[in-house]
Protein backbone atom coordinates (compact mmCIF):
# COMPACT_ATOMS: atom_id res chain seq x y z
CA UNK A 1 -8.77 19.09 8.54
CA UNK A 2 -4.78 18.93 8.73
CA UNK A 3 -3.12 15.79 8.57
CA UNK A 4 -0.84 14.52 11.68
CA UNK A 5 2.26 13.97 10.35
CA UNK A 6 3.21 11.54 13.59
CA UNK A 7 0.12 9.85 11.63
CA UNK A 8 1.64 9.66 8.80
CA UNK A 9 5.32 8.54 9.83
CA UNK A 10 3.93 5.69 11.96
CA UNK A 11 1.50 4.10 9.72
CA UNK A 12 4.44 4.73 6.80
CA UNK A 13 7.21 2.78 9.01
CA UNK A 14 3.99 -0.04 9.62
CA UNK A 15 3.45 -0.14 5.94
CA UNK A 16 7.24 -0.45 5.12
CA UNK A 17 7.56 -3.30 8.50
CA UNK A 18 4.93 -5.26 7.19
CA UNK A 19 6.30 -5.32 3.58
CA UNK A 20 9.72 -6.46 4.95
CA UNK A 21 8.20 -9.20 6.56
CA UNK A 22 5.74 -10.18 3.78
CA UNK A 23 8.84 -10.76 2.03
CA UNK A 24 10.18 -13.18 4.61
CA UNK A 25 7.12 -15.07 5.39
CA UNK A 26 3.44 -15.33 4.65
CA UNK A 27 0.86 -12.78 6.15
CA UNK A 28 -1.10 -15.72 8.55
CA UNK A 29 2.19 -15.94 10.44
CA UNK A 30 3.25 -12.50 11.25
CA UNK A 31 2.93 -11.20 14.44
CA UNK A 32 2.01 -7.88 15.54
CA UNK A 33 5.40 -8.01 18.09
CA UNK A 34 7.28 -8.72 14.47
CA UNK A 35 6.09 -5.61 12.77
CA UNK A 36 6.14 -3.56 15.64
CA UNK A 37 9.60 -4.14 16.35
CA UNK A 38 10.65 -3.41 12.51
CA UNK A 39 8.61 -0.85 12.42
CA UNK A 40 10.69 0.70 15.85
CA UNK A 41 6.54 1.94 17.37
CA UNK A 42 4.92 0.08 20.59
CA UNK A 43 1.97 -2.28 20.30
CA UNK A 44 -0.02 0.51 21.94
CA UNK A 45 0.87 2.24 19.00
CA UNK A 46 -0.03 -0.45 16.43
CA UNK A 47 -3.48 -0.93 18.61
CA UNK A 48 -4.01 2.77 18.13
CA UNK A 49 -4.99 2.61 14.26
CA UNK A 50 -5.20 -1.39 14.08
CA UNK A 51 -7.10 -4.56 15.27
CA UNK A 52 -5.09 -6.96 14.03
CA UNK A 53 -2.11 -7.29 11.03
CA UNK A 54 -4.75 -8.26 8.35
CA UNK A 55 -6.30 -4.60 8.74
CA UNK A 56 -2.64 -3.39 8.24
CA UNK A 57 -2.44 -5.00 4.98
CA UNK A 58 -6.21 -4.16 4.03
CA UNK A 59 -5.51 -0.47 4.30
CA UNK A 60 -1.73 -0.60 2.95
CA UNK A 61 -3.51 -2.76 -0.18
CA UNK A 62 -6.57 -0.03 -0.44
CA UNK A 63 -3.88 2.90 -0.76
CA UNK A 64 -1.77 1.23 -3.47
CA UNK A 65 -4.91 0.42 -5.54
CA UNK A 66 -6.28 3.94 -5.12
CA UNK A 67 -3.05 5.26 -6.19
CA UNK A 68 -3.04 3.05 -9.32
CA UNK A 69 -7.09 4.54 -9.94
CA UNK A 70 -5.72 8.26 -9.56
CA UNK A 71 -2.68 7.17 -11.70
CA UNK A 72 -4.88 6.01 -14.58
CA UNK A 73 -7.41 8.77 -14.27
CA UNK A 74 -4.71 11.65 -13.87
CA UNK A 75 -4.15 12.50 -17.80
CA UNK A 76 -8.32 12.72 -18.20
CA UNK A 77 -8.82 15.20 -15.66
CA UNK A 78 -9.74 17.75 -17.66
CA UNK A 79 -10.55 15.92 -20.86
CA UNK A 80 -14.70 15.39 -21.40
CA UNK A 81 -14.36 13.18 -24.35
CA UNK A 82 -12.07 10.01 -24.08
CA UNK A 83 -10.17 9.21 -27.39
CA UNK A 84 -8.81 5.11 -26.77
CA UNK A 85 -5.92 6.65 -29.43
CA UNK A 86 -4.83 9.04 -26.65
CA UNK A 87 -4.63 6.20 -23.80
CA UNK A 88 -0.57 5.96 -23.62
CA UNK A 89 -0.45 8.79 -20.66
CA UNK A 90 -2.55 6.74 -18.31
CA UNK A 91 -0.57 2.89 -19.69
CA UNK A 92 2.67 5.24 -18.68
CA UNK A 93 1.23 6.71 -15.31
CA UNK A 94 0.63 3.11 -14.86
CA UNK A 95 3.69 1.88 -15.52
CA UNK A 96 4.85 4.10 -13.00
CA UNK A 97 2.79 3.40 -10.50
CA UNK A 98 3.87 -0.51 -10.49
CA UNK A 99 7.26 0.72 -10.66
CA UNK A 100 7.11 2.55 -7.40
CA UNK A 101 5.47 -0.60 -5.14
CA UNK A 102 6.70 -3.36 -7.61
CA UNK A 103 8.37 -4.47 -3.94
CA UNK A 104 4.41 -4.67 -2.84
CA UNK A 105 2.97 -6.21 -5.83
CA UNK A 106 5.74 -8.90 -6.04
CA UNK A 107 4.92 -9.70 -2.75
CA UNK A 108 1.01 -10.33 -3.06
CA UNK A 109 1.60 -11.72 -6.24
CA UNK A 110 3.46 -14.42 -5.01
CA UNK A 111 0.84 -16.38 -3.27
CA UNK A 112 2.09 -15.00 0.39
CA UNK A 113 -0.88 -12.93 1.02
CA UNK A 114 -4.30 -14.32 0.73
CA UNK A 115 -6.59 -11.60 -1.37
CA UNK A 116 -9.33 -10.96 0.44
């Protein structure tokens, strides 16, 4: 099955609207209006792929943590025996990984999201 890329873009610029505003404010007061308006879609739109903001967050969350799963797990792919000597690829990958949404994870790390 191909992927939509309109998809793609809008839940992207939700993603990015609701990380803006987490790091205004705390995810119990955001509105859907808020993000919708930063995120330049229609609620229609945000109704389209969402029920409400937490599911927003739920999903955005679920993506980053499966990203940081294939980032550890990327080096072993082919390996059938795991060596704890050989682990620096995956600490690196992971390094990486919290690099690229340190914006995120300084965000729900700071006690303005509850974890679910």
């Amino acid at each position: 099955m191909r992927t939509d890329m309109r998809i793609v873009k809008t839940k992207e610029a939700l993603h990015n609207a609701l990380l803006e505003l987490l790091n205004e404010k705390t995810l119990e007061v955001i509105s859907i209006s808020e993000i919708c308006r930063k995120a330049k879609i229609n609620r229609g739109t945000f109704y389209l792929h969402y029920k409400q903001v937490e599911d927003l967050f739920e999903e955005y969350f679920k993506e980053i943590t499966a990203d940081l799963t294939r980032s550890y797990q990327e080096p072993y792919r082919y390996v059938s025996v795991l060596k704890t000597s050989k682990l620096d690829p995956s600490t690196i990958r992971i390094f990486h990984h919290i690099e690229k949404y340190k914006s995120f994870y300084r965000i729900v790390f700071s006690k303005k999201v509850p974890l679910m």
